[in-house]
Structures are given as C-alpha cells and as structure tokens.
N, C-alpha and C. Protein backbone atom coordinates (compact mmCIF):
# COMPACT_ATOMS: atom_id res chain seq x y z
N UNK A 1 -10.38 -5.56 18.37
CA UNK A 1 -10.91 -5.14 17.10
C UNK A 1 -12.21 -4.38 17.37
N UNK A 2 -12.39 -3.35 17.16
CA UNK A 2 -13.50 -2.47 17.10
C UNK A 2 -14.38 -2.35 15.54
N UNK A 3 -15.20 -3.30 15.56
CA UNK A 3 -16.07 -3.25 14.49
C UNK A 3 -17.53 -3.30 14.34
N UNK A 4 -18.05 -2.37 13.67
CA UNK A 4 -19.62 -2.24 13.93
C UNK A 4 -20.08 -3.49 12.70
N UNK A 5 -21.31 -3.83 13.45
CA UNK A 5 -21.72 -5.18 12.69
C UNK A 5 -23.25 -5.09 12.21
N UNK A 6 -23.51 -5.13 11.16
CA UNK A 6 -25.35 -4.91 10.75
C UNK A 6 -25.12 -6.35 10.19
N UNK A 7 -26.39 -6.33 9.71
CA UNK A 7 -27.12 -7.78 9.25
C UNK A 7 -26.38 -8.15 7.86
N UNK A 8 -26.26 -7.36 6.84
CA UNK A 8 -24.94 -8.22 6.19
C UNK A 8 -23.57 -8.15 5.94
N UNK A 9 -23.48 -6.81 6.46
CA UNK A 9 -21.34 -6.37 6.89
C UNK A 9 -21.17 -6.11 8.25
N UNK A 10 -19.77 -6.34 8.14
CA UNK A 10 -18.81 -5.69 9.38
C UNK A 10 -17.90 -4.86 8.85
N UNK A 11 -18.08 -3.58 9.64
CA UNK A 11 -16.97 -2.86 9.06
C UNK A 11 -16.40 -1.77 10.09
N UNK A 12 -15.02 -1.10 9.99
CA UNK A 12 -14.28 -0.33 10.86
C UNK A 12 -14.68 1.12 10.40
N UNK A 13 -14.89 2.12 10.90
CA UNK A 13 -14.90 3.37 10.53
C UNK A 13 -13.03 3.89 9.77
N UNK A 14 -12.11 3.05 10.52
CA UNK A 14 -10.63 3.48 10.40
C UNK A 14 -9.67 2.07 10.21
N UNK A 15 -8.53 2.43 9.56
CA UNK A 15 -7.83 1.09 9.55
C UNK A 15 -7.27 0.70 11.41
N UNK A 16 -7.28 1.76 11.99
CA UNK A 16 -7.20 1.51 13.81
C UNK A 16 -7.98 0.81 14.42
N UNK A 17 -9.70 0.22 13.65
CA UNK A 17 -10.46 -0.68 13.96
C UNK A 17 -10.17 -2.17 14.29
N UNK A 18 -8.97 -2.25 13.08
CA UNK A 18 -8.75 -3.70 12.92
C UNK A 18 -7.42 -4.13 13.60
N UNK A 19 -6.82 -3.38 14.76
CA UNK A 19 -5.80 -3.67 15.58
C UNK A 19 -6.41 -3.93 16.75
N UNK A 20 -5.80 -4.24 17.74
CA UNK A 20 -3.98 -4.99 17.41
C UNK A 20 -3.96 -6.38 17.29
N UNK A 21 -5.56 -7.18 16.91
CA UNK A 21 -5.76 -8.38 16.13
C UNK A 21 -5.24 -8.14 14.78
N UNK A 22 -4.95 -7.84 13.87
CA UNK A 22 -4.61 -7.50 12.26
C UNK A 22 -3.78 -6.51 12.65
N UNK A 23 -2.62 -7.00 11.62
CA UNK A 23 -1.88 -5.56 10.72
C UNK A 23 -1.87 -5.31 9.54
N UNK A 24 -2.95 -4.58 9.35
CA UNK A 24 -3.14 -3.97 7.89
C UNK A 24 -1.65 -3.79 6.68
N UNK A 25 -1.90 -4.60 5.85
CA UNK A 25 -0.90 -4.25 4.39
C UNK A 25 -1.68 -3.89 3.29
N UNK A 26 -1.48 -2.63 2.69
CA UNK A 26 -2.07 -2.14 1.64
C UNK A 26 -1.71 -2.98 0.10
N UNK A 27 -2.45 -3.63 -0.43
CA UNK A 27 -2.32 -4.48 -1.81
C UNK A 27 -2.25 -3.74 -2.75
N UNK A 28 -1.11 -4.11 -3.51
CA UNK A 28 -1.37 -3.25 -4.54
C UNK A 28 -1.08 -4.14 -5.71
N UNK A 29 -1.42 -6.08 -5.88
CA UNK A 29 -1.48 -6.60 -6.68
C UNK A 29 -1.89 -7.94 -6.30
N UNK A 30 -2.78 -8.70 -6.59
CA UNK A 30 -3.82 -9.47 -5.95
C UNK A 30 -3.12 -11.08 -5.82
N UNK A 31 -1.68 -10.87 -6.18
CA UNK A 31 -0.86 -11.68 -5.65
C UNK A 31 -0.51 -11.47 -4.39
N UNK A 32 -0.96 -10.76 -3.96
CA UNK A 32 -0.54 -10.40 -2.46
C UNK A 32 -1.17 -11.66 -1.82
N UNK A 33 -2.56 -12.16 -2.60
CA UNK A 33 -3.29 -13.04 -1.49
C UNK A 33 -2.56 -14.70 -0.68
N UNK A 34 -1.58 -14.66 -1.75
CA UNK A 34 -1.02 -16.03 -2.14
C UNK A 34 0.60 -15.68 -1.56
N UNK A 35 1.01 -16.82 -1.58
CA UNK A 35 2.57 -17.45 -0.64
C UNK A 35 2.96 -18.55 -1.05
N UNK A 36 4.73 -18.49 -0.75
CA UNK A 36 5.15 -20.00 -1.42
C UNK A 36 4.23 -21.23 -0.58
N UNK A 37 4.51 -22.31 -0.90
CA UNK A 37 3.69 -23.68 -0.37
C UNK A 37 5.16 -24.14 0.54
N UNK A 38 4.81 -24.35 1.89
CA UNK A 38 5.83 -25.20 2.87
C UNK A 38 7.23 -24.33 2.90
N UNK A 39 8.42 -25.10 2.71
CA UNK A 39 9.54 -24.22 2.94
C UNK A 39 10.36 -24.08 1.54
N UNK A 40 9.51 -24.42 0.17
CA UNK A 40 9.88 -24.07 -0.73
C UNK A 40 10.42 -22.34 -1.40
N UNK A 41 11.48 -22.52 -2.49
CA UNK A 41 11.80 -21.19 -2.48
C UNK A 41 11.85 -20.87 -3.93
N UNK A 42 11.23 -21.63 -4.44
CA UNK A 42 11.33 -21.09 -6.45
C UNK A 42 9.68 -21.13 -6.75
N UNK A 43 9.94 -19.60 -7.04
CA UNK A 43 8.33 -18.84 -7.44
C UNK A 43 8.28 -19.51 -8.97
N UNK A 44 7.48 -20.65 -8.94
CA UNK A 44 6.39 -20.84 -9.34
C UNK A 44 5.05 -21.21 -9.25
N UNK A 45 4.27 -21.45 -10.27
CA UNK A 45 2.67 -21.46 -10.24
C UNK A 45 2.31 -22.78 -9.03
N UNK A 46 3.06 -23.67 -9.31
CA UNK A 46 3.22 -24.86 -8.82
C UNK A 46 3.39 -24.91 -7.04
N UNK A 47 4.26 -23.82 -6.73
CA UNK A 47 4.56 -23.90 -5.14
C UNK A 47 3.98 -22.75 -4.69
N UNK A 48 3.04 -22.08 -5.41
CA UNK A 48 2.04 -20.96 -5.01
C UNK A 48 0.78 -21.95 -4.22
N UNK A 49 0.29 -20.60 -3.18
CA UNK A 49 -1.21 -21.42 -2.31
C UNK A 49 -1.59 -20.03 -1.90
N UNK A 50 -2.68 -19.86 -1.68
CA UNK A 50 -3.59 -18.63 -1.03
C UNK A 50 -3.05 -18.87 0.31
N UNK A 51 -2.62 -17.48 0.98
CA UNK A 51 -2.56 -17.87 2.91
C UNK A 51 -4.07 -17.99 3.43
N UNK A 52 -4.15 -19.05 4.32
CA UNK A 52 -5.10 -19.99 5.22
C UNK A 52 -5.09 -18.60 5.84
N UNK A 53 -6.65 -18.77 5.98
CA UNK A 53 -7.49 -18.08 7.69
C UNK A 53 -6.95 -16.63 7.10
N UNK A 54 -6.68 -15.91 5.32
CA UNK A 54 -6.76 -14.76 5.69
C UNK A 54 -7.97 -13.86 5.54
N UNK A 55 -7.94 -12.43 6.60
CA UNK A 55 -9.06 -12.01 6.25
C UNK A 55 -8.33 -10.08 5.32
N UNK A 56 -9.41 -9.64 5.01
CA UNK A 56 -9.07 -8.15 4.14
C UNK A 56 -9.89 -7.38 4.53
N UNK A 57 -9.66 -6.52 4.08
CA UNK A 57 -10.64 -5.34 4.15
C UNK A 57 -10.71 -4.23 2.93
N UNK A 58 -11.46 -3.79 2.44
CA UNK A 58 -11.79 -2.94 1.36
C UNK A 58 -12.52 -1.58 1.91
N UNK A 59 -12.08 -0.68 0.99
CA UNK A 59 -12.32 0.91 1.28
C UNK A 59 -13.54 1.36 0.32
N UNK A 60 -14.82 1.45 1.16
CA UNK A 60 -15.58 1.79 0.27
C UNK A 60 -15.89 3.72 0.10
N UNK A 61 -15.13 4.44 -0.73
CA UNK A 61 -14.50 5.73 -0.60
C UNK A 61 -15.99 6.40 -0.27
N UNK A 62 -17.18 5.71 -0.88
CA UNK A 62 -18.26 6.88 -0.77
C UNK A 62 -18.92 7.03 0.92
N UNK A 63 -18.54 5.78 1.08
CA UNK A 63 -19.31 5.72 2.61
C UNK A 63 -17.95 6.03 4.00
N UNK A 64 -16.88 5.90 3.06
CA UNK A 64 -16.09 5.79 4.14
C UNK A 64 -15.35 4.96 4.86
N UNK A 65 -15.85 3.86 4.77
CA UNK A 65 -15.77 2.13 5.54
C UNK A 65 -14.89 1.44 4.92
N UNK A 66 -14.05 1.00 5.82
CA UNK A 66 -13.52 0.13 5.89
C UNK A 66 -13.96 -1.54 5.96
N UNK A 67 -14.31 -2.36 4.73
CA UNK A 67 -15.28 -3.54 5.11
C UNK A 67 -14.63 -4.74 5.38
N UNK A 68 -15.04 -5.59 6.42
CA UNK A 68 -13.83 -6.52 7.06
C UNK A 68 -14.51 -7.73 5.99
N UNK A 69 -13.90 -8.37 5.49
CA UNK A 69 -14.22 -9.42 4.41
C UNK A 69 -13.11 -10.88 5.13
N UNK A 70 -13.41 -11.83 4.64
CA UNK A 70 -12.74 -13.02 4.91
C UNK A 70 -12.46 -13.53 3.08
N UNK A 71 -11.10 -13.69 3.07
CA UNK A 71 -10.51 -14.56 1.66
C UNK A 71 -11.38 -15.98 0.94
N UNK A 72 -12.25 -16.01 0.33
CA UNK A 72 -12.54 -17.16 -0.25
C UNK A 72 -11.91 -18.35 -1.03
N UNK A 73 -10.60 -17.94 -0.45
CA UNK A 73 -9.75 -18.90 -0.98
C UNK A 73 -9.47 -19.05 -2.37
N UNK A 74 -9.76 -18.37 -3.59
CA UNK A 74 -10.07 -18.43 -5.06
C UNK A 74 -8.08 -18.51 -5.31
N UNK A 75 -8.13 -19.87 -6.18
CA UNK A 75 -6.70 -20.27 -6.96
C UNK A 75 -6.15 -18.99 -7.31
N UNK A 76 -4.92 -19.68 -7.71
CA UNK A 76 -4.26 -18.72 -8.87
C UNK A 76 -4.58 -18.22 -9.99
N UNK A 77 -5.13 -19.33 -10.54
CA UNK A 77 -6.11 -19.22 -11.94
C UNK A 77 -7.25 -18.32 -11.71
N UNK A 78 -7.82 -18.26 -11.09
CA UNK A 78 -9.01 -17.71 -10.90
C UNK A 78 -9.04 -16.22 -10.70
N UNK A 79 -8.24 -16.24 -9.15
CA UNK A 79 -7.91 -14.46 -8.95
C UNK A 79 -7.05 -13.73 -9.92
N UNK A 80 -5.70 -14.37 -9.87
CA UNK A 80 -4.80 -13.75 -10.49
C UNK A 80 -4.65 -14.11 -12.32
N UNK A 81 -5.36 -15.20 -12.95
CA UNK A 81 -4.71 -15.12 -14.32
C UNK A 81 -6.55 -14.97 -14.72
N UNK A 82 -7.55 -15.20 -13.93
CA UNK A 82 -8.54 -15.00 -14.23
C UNK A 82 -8.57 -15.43 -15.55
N UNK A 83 -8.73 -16.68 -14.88
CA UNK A 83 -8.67 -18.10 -16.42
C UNK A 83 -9.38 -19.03 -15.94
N UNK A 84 -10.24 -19.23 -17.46
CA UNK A 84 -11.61 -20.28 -17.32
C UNK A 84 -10.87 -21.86 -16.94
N UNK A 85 -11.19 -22.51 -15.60
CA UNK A 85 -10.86 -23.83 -15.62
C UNK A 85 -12.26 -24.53 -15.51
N UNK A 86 -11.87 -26.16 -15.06
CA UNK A 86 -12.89 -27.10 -15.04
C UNK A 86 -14.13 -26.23 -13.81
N UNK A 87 -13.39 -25.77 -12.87
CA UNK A 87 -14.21 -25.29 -11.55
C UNK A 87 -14.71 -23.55 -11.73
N UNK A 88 -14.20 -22.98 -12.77
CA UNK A 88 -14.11 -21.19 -12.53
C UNK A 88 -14.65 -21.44 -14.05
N UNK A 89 -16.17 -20.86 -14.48
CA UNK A 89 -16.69 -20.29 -15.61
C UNK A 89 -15.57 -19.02 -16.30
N UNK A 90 -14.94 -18.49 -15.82
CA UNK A 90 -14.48 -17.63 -16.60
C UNK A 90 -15.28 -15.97 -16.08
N UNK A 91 -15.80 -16.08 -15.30
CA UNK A 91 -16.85 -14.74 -15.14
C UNK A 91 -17.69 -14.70 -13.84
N UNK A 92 -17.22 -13.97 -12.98
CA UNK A 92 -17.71 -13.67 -11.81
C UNK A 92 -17.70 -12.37 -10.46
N UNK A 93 -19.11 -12.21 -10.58
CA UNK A 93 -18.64 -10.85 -10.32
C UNK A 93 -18.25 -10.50 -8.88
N UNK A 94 -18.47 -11.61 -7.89
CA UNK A 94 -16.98 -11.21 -6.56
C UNK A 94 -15.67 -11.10 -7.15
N UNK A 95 -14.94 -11.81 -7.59
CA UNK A 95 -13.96 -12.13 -7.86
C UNK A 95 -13.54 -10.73 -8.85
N UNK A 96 -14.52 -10.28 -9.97
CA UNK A 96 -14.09 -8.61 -10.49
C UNK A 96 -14.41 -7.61 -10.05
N UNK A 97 -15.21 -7.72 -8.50
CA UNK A 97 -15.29 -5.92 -7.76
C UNK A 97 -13.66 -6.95 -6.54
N UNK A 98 -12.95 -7.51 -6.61
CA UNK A 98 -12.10 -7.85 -6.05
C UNK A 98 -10.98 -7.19 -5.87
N UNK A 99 -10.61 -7.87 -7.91
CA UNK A 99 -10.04 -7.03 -8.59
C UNK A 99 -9.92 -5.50 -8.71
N UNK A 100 -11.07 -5.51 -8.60
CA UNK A 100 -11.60 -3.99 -9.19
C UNK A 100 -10.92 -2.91 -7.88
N UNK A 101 -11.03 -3.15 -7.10
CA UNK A 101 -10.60 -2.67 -5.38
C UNK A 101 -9.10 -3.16 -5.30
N UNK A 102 -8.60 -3.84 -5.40
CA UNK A 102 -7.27 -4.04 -5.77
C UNK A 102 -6.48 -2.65 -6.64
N UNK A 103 -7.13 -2.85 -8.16
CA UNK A 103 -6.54 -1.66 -8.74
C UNK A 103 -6.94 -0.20 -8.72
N UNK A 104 -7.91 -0.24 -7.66
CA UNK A 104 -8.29 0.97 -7.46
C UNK A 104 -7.76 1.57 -5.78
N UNK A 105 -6.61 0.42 -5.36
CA UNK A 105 -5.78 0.47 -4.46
C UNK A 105 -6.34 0.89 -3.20
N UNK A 106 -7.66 -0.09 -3.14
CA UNK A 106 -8.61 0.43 -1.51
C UNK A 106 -8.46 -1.12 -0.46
N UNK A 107 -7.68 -1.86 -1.37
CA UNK A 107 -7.78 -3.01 -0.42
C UNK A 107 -6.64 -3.34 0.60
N UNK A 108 -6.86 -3.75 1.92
CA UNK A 108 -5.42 -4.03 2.62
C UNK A 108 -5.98 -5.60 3.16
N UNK A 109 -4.65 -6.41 3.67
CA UNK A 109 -4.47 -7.31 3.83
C UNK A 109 -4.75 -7.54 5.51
N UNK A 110 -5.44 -8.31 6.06
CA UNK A 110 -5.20 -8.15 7.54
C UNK A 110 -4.52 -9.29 8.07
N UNK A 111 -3.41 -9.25 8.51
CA UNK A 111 -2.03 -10.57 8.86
C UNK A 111 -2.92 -10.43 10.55
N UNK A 112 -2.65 -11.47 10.59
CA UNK A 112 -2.40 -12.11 12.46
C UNK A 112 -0.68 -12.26 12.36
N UNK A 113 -0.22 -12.09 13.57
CA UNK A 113 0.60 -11.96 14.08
C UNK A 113 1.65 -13.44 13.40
N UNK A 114 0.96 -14.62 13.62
CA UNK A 114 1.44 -16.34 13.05
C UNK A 114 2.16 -15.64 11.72
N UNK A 115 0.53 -14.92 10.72
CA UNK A 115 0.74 -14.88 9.45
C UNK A 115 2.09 -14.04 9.12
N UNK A 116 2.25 -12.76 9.63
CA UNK A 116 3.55 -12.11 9.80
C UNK A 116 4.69 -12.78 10.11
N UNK A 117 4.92 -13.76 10.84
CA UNK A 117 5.95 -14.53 11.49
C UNK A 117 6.19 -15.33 10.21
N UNK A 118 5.57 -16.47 9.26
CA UNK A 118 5.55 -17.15 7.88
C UNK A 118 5.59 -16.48 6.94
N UNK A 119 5.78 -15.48 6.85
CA UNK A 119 5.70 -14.30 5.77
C UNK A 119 7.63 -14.11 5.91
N UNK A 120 7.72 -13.51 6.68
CA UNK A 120 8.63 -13.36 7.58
C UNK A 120 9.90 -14.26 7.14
N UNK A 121 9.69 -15.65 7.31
CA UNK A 121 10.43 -16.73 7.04
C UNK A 121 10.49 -16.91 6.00
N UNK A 122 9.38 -16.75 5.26
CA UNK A 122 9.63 -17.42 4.00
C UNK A 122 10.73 -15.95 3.08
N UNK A 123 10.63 -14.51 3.71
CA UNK A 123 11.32 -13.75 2.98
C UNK A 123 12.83 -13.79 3.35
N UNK A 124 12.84 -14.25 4.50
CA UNK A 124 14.90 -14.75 5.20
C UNK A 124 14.93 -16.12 3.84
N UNK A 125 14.48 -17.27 3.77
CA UNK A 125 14.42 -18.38 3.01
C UNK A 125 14.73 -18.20 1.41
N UNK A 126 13.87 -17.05 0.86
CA UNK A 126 14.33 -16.69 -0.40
C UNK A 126 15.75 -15.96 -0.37
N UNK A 127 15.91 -14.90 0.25
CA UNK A 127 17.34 -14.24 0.42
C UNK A 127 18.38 -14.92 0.62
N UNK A 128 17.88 -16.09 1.76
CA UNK A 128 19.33 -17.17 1.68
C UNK A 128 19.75 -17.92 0.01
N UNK A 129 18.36 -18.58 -0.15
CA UNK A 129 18.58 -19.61 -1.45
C UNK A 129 19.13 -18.70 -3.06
N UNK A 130 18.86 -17.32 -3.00
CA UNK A 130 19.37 -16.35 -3.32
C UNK A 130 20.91 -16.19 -3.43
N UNK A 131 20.91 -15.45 -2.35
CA UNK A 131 22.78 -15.43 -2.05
C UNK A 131 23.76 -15.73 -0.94
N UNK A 132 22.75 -16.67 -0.65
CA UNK A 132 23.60 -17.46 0.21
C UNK A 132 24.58 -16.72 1.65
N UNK A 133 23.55 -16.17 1.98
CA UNK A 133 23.75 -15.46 3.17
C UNK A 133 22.71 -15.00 4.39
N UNK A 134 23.14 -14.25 5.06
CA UNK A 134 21.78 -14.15 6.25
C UNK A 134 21.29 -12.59 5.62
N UNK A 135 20.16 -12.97 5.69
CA UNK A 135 19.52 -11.78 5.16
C UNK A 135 17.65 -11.48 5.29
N UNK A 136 16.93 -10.98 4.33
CA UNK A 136 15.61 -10.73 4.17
C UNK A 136 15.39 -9.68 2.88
N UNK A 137 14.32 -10.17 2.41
CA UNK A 137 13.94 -10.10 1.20
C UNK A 137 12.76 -9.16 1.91
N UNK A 138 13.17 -7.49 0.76
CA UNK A 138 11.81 -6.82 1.04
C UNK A 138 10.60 -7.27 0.47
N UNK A 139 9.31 -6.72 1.46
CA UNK A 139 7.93 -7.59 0.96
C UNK A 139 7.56 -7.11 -0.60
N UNK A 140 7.75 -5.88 -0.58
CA UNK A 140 7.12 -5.09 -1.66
C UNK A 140 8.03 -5.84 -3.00
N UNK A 141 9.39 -6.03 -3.07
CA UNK A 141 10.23 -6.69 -3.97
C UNK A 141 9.98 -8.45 -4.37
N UNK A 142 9.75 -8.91 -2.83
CA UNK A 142 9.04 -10.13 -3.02
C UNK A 142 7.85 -10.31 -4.45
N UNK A 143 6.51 -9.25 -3.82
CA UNK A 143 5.30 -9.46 -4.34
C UNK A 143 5.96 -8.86 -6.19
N UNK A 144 6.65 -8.02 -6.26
CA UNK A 144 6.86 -7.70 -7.25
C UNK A 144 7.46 -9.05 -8.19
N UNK A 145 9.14 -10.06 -7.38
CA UNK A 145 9.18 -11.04 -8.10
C UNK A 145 8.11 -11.93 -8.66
N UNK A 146 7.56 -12.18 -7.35
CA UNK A 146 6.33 -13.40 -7.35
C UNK A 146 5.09 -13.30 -8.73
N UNK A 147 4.98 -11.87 -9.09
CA UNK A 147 4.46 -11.47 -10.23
C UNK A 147 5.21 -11.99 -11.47
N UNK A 148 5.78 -11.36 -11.47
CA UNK A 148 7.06 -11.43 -12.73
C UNK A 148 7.31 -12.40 -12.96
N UNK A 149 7.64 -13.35 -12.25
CA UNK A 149 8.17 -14.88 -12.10
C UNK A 149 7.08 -15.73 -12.77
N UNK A 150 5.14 -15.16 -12.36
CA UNK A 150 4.40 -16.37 -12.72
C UNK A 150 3.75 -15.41 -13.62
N UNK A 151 3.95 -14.33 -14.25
CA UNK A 151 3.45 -14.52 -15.56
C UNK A 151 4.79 -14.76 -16.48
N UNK A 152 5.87 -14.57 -16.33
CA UNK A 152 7.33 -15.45 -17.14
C UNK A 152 6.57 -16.71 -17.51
N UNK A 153 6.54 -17.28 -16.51
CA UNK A 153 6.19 -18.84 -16.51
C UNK A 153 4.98 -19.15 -17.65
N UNK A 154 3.96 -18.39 -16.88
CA UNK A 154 2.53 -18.09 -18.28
C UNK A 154 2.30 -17.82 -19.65
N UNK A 155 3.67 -16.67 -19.69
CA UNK A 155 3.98 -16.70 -21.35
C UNK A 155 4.77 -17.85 -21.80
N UNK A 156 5.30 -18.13 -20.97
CA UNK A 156 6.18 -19.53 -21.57
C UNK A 156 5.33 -20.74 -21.64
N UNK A 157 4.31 -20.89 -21.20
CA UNK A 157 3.66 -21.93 -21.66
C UNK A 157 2.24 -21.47 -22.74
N UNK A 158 1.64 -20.33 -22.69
CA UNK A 158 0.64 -20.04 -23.42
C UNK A 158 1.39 -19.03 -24.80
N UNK A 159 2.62 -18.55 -25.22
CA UNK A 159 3.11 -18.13 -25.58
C UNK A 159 4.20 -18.65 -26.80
N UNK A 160 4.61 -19.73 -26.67
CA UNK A 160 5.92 -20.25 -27.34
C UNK A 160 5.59 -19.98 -29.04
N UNK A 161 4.48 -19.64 -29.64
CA UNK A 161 4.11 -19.70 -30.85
C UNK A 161 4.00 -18.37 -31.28
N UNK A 162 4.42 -17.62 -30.27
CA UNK A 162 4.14 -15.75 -31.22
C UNK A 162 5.38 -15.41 -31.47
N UNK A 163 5.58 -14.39 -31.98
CA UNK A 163 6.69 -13.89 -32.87
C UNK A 163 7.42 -13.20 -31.75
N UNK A 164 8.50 -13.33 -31.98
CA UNK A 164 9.54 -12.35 -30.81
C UNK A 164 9.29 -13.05 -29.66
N UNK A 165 9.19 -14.97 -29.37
CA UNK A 165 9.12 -15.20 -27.94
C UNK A 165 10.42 -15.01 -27.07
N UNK A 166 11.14 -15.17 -28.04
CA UNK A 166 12.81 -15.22 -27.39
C UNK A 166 13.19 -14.16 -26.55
N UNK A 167 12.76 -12.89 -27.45
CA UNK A 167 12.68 -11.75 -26.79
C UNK A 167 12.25 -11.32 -25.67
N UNK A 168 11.16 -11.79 -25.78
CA UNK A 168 10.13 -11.28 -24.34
C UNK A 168 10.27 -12.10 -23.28
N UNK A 169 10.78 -13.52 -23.92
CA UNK A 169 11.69 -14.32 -22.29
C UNK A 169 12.78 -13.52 -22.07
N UNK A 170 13.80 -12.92 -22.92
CA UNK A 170 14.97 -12.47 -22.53
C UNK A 170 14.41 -11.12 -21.44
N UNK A 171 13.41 -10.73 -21.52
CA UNK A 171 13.27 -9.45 -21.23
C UNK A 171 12.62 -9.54 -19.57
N UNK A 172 11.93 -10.52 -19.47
CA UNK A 172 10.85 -11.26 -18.72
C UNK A 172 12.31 -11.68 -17.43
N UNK A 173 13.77 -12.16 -17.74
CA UNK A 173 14.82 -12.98 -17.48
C UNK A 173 15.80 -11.45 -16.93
N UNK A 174 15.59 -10.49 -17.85
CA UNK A 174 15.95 -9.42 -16.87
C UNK A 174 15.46 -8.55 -15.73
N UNK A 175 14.10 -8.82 -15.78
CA UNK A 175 13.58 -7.85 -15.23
C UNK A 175 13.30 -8.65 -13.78
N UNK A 176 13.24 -10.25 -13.91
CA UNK A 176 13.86 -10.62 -12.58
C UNK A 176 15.32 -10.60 -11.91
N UNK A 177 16.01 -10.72 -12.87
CA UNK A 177 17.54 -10.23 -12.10
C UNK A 177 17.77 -8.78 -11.90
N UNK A 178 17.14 -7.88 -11.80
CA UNK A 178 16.77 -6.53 -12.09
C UNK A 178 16.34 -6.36 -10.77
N UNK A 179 15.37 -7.29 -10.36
CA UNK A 179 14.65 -7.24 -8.93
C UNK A 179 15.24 -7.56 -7.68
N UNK A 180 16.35 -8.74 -8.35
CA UNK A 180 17.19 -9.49 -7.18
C UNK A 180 18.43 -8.52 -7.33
N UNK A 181 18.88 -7.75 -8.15
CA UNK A 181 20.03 -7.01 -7.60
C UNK A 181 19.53 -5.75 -6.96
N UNK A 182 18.66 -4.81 -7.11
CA UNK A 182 18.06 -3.84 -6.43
C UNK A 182 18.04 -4.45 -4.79
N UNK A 183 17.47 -5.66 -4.85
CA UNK A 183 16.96 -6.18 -3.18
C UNK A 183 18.66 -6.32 -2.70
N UNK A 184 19.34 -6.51 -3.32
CA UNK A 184 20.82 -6.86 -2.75
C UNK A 184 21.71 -5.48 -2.63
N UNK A 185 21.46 -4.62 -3.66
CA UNK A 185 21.81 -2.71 -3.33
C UNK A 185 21.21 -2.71 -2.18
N UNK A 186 19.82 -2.65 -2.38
CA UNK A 186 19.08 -1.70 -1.03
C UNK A 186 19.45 -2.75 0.20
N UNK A 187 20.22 -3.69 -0.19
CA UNK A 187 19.79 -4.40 1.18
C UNK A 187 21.52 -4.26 1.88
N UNK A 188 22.16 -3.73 1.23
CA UNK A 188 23.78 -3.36 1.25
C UNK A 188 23.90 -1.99 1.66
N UNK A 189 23.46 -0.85 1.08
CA UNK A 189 23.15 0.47 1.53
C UNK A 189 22.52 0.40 3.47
C-alpha cells in the first residue's frame, strides 16, 4: 500500500495506492457496508451486520485524494435508515458527509482478500437457497436485493396504516422477483 500520511489523514494520490492489500469496490449505496450474519440467507434487518476490520476510501474531487478511512462500525439504523435510536440522536455529521460521498458516488470499499473470499460465499449461498443449484449471485444484484428487501421489510412495519399499503407491498414483492429472475437470465446467457 503506498500511502502518504500527515498528522490527521492518510491518503493515496490513485486508487493503485491501495493495492494489492485492498481491492477497491466503488459504492454506490451505503448498504454496501453491511453483509448477511454467519451462513444465513434471508435478507433481513435481523441477519444484517456491518463487515468487521472494513476499511474505505473517499474521493475528495477538489484535492484529488483518495482518503483511506477505517468503518466505524455505525448499525443499520444509523447509516442506512438514519433513524433516531436509544444510542444514535438522530443527527450527525460523520455519518451525513458519509452519506453525502456515497451519493455523490466518490466512495469505494477496500476488501482484503478473507473479505472477498465471505463475500464470495455468501453470494454461491444465496443462489443455491434461491434455485437450488450451483451457482453465484452477482454483487451489484445482491446489493440491489439487500436494499429492496430491507426497506420492504421497513414499510411493512412503519407503514401498515397508509393508504394503498397493499399496493406498495405488491410492488415492493415484484421488484424483488424482478431481481432474482434477471440474476437467473444473466446468469443463463
């Protein structure tokens, strides 16, 4: 890893800094940070966990830099539904220049080699429990279910009282089988 270090960052001039310790994945939804729990295979909130020991990096466009950051571990609630619990005020501003770099699509993921290998497994694991065959689940289709799946889940519990819920589960119910037959085309082609 080639990284220049001052007194309060580290950072790469290039994403080539952070090899061939890290392989950079570009995020493009802050579920990326998170993975099923153990060898479980049904995306919900429940068998979601942040991956251990990861680190990132963010693109700061004016300077150029690439900044090597380490994951603070922040829940589901926190990063992704950015919802006030007993531990998270509701408002914090790491956690929204996080965000903020996320949707402004400057952040990548840096895997160790382990982390690729559990990534890895857990996408053969869904494809089997799926359709019951030998296979692999693309990442990008993954992160896309894993979305879909836990805000489904979110409207269904913060939701059941608005008008047209039926609907927007029915819709919520296609757009995951929508995801799993595309992964089974492209994965047949």
């Amino acid at each position: 890893m080639n990284l220049i270090r001052t007194e309060i960052s580290s950072y790469a001039e290039s994403l080539d800094g952070f090899t061939p310790e890290y392989t950079p994945v570009k995020v493009r939804s802050v579920v990326e940070f998170f993975r099923l729990r153990g060898r479980t295979t049904s995306m919900n909130k429940s068998n979601v966990e942040f991956i251990p020991d990861l680190h990132y990096c963010y693109l700061s466009p004016v300077e150029n830099r690439w900044y090597f950051k380490e994951y603070r571990g922040y829940d589901l609630d926190t990063l992704f539904f950015y919802r006030p619990t007993l531990t998270f005020s509701g408002q914090d501003e790491a956690i929204e220049q996080l965000r903020a770099y996320v949707l402004d699509g400057n952040v990548w993921l840096l895997l160790t080699p382990e982390q690729i290998k559990d990534t890895s497994s857990m996408l053969e694991r869904l494809w089997n429990s799926q359709f019951k065959s030998q296979g692999k689940l693309d990442y990008r289709t993954y992160t896309d279910l894993l979305k879909t799946s836990l805000d489904y889940e979110d409207y269904k519990n913060y939701g059941k009282s608005h008008r047209g819920f039926q609907t927007v589960c029915n819709q919520y119910e296609k757009a995951i089988r929508e995801y799993w037959n595309k992964a089974y085309i492209k994965a047949k082609a």
